[in-house]
N, C-alpha and C. Protein backbone atom coordinates (compact mmCIF):
# COMPACT_ATOMS: atom_id res chain seq x y z
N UNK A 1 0.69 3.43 -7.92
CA UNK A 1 0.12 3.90 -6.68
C UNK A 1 -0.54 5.27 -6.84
N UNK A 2 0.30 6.23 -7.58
CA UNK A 2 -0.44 7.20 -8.33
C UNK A 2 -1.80 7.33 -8.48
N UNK A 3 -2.38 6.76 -9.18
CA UNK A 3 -3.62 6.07 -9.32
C UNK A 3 -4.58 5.42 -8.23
N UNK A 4 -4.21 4.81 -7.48
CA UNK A 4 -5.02 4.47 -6.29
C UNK A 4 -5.58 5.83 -4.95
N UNK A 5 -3.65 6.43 -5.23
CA UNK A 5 -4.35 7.45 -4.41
C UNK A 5 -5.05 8.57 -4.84
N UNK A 6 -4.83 8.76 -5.99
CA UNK A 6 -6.03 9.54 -6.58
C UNK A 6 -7.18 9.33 -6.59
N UNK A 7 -7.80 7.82 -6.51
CA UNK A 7 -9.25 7.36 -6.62
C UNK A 7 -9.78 7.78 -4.91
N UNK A 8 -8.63 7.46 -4.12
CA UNK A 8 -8.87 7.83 -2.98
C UNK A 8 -9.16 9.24 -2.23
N UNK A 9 -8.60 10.08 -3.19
CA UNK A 9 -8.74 11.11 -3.00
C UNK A 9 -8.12 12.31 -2.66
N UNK A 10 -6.71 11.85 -2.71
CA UNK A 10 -5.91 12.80 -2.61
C UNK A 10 -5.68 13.71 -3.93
N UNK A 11 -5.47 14.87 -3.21
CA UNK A 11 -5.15 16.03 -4.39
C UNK A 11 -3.92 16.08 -4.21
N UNK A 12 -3.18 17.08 -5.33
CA UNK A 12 -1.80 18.09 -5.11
C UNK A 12 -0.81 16.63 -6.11
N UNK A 13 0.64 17.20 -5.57
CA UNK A 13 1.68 16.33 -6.07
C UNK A 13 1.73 15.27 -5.16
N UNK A 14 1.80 14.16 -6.11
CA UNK A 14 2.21 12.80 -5.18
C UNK A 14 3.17 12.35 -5.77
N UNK A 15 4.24 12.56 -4.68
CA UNK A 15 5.57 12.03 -4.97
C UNK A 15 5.89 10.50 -4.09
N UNK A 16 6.86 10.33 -5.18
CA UNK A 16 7.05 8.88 -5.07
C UNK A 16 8.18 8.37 -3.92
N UNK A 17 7.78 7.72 -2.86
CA UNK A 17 8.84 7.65 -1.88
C UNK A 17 10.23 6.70 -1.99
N UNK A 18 10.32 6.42 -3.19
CA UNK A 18 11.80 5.72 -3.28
C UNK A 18 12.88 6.42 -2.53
N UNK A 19 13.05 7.58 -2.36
CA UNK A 19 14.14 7.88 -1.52
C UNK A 19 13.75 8.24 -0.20
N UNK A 20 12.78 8.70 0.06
CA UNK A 20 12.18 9.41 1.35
C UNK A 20 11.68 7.94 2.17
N UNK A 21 11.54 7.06 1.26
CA UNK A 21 10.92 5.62 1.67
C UNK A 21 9.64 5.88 2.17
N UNK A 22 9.05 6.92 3.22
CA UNK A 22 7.75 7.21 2.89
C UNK A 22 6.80 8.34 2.64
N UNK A 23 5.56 8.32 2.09
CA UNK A 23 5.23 9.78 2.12
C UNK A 23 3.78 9.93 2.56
N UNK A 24 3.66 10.63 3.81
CA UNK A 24 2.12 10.70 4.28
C UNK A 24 0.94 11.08 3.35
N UNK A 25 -0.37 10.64 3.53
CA UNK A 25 -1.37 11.90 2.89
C UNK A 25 -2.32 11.91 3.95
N UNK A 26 -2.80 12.65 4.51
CA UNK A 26 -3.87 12.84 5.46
C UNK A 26 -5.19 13.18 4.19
N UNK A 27 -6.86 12.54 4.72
CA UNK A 27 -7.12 12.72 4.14
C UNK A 27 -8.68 13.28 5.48
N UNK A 28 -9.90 13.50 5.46
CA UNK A 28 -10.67 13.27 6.47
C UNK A 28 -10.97 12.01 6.41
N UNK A 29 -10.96 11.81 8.10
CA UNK A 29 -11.15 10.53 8.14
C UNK A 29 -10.04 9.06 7.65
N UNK A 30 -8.97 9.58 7.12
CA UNK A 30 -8.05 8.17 6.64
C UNK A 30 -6.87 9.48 6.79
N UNK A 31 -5.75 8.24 7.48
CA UNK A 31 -4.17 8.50 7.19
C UNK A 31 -3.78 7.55 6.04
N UNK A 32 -3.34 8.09 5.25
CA UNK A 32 -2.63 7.09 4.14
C UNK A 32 -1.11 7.13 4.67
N UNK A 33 -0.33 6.13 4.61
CA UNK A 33 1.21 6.03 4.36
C UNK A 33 1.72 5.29 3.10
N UNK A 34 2.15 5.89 2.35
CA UNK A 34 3.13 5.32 0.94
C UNK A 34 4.57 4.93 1.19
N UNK A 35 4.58 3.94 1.28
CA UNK A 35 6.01 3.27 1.44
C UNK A 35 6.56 2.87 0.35
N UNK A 36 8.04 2.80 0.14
CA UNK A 36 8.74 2.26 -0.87
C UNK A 36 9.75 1.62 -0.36
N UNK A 37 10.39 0.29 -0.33
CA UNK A 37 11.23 -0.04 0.94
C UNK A 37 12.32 -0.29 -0.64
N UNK A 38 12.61 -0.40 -1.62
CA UNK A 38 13.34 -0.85 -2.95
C UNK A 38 14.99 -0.55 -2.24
N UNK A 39 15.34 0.12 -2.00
CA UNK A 39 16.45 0.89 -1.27
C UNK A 39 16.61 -0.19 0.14
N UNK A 40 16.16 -0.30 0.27
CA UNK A 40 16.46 -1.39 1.51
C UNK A 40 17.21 -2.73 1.49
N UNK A 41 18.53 -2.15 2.28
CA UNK A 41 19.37 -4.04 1.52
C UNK A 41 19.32 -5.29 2.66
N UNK A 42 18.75 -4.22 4.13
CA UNK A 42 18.66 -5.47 4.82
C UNK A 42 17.34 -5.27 5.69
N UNK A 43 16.77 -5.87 6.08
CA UNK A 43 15.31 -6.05 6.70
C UNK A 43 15.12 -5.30 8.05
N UNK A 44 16.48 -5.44 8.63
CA UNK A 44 16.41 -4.58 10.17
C UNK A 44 16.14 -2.78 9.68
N UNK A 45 16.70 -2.65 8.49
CA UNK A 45 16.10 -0.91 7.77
C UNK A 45 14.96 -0.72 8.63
N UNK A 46 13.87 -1.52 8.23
CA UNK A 46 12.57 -1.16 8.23
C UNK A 46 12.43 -0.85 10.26
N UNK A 47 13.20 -2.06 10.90
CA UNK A 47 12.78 -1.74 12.24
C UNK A 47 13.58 -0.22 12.79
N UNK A 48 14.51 -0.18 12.33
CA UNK A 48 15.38 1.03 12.73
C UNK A 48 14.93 2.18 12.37
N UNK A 49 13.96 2.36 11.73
CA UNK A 49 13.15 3.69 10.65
C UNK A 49 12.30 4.17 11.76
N UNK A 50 11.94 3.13 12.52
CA UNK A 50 10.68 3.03 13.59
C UNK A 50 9.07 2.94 13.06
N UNK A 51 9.32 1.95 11.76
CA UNK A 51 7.85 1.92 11.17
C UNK A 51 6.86 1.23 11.89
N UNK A 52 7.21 0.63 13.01
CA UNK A 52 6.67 -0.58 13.83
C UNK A 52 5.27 0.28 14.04
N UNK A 53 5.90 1.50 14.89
CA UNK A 53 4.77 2.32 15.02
C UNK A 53 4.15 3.00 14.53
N UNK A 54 4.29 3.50 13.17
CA UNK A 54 3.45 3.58 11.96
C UNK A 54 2.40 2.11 11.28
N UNK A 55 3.16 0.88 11.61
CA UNK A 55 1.97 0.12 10.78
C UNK A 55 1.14 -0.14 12.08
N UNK A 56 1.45 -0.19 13.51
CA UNK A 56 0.55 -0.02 14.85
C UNK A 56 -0.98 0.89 14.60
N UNK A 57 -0.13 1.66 14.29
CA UNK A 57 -1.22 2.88 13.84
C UNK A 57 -2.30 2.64 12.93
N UNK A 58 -3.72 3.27 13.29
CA UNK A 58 -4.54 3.30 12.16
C UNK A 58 -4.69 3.80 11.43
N UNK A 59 -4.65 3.54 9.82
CA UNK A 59 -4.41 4.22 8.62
C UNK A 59 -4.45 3.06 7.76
N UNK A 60 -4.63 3.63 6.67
CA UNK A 60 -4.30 2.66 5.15
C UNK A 60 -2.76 2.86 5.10
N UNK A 61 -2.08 1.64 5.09
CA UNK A 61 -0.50 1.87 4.63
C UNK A 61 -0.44 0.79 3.33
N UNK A 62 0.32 1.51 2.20
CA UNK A 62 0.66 0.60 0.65
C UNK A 62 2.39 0.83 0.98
N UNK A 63 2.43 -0.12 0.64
CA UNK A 63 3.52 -0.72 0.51
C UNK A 63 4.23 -1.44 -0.49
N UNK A 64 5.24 -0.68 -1.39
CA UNK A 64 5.57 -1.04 -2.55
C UNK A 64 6.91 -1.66 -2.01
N UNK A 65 7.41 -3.25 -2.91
CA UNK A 65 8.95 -3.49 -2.59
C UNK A 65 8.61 -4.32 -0.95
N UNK A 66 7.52 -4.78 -0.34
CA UNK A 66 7.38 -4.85 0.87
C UNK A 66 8.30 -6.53 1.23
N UNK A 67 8.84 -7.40 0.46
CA UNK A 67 9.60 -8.01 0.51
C UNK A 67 11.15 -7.95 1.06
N UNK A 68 11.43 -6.51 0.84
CA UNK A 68 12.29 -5.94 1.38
C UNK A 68 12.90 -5.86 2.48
N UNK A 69 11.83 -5.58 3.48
CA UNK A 69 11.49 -5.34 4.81
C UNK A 69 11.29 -6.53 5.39
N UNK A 70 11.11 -7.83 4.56
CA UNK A 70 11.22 -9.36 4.87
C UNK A 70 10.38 -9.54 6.35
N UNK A 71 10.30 -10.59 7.22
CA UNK A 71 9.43 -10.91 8.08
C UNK A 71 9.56 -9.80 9.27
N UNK A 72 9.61 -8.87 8.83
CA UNK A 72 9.51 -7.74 10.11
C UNK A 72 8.21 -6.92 9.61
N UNK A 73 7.77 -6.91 8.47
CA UNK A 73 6.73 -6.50 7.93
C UNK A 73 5.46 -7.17 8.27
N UNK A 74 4.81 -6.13 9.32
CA UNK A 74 2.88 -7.06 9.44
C UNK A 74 2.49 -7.42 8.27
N UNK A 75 1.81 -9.20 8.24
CA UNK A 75 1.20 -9.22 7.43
C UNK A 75 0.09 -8.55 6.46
N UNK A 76 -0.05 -8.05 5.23
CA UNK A 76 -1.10 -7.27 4.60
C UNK A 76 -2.51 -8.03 4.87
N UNK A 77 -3.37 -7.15 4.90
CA UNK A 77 -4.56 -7.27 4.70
C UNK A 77 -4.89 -7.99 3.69
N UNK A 78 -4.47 -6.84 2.39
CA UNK A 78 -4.57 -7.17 1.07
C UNK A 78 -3.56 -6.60 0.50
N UNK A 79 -3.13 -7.87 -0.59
CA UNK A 79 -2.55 -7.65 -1.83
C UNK A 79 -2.35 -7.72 -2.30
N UNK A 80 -1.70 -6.31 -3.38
CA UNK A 80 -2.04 -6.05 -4.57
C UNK A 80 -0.71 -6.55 -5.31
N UNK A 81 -0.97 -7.23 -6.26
CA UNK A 81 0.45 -7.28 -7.32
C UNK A 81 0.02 -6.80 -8.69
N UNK A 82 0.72 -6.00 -9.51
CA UNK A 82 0.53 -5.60 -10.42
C UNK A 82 1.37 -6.18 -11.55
N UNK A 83 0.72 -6.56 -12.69
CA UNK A 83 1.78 -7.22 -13.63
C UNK A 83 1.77 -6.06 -15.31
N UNK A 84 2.96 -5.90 -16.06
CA UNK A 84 2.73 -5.31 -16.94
C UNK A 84 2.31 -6.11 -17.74
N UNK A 85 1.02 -5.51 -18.47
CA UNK A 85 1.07 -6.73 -19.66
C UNK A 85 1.90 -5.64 -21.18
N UNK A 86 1.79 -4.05 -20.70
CA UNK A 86 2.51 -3.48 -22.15
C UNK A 86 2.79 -2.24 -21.36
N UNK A 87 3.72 -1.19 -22.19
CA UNK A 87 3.96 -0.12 -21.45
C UNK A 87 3.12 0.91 -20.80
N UNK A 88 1.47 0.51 -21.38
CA UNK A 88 0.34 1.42 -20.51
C UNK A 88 -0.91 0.31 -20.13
N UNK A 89 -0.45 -1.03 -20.09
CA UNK A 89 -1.58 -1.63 -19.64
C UNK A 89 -0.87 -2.77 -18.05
N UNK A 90 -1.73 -2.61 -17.67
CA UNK A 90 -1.02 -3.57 -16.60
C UNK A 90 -2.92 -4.20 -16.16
N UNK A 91 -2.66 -5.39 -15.14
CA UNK A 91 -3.47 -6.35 -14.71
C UNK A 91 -3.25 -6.34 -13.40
N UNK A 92 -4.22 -6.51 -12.40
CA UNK A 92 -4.23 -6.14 -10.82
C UNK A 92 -4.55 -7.55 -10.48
N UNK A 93 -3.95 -8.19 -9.75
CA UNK A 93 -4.59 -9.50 -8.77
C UNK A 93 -4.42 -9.28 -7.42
N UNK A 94 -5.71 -9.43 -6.43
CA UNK A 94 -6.00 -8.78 -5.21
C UNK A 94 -5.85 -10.36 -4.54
N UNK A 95 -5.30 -10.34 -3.15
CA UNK A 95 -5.43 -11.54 -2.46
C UNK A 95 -5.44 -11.26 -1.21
N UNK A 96 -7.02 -11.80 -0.85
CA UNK A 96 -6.43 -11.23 1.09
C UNK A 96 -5.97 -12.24 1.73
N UNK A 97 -5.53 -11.74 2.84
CA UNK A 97 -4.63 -12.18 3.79
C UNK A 97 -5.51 -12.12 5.52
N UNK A 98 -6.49 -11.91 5.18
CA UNK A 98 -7.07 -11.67 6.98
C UNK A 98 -8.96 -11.89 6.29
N UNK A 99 -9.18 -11.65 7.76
CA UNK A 99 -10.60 -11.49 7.61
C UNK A 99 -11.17 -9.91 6.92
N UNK A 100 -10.19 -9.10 7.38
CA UNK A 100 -10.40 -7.48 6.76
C UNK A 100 -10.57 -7.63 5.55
N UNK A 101 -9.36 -7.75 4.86
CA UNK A 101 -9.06 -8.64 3.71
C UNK A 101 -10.01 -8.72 2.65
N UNK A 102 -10.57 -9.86 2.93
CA UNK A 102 -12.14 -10.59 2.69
C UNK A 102 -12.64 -9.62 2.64
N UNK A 103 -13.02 -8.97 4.12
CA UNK A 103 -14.51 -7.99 3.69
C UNK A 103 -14.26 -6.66 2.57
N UNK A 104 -12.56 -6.50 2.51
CA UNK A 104 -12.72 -5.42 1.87
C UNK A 104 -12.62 -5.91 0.28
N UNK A 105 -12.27 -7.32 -0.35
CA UNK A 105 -12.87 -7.55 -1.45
C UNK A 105 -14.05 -7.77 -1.93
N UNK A 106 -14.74 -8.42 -0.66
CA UNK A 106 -16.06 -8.37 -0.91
C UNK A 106 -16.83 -7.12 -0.94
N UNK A 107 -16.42 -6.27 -0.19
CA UNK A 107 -17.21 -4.78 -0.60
C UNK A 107 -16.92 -4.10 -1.84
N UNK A 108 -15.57 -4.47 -2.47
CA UNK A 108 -14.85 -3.78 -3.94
C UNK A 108 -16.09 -4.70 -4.96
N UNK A 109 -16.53 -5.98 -4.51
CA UNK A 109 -17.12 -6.85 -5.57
C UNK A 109 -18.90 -6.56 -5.61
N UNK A 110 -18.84 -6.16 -4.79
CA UNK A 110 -19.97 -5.53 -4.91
C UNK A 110 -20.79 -4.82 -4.72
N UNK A 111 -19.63 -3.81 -4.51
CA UNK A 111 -19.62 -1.80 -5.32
C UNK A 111 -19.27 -2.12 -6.75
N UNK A 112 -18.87 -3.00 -7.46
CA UNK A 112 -18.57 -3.25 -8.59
C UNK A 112 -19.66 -3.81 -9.61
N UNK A 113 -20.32 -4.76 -8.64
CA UNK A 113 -21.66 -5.00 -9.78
C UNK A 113 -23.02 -3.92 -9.18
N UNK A 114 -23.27 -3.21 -8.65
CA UNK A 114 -23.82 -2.40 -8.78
C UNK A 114 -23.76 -1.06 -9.54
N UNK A 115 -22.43 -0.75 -9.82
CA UNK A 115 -22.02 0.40 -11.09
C UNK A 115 -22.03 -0.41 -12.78
């Protein structure tokens, strides 16, 4: 995630919300939320946190571990699964889930063949 939000644009330390479960970044124009739900042993966590009204909200929210949080979790837009293939290479497979989804792979696909 490191990495994503850096492309995005955040500066400074980005710490990892495994214990805090989440960590804001304001950016202009975008709220990011970084979630880590791993720590979570039962699904009502997530409603009792009061994230309802954080994913209500408009912002980019990533969500690592989001299985966790089991069917109380809005469906994603998009997503991302990451697989290791070695200790510094990994492989991204994107899958949307909505019409957003869609448009926002289709805009990654081609901002991609134009660079």
């Amino acid at each position: 995630m490191r990495h994503l939000l850096r492309a995005l644009g955040v500066e400074g330390r980005i710490k990892s919300p495994t214990y805090a479960v989440v960590e804001p970044y304001e950016l202009p124009g975008l709220n990011i939320w970084h979630f880590d739900f791993y720590r979570f042993a039962n699904p009502r966590e997530w409603e009792e946190a009061g994230f309802r009204d954080i994913f209500a909200s408009p912002g980019l929210k990533l969500t690592e571990w989001p299985e966790k949080a089991g069917p109380l979790l809005p469906t994603a837009d998009l997503d991302i699964t990451l697989h290791a293939l070695s200790e510094t290479a990994r492989t991204a497979t994107l899958s949307a889930n909505s019409n957003v989804g869609v448009a926002m792979l289709r805009a990654a696909t081609e901002q991609g063949s134009t660079q």
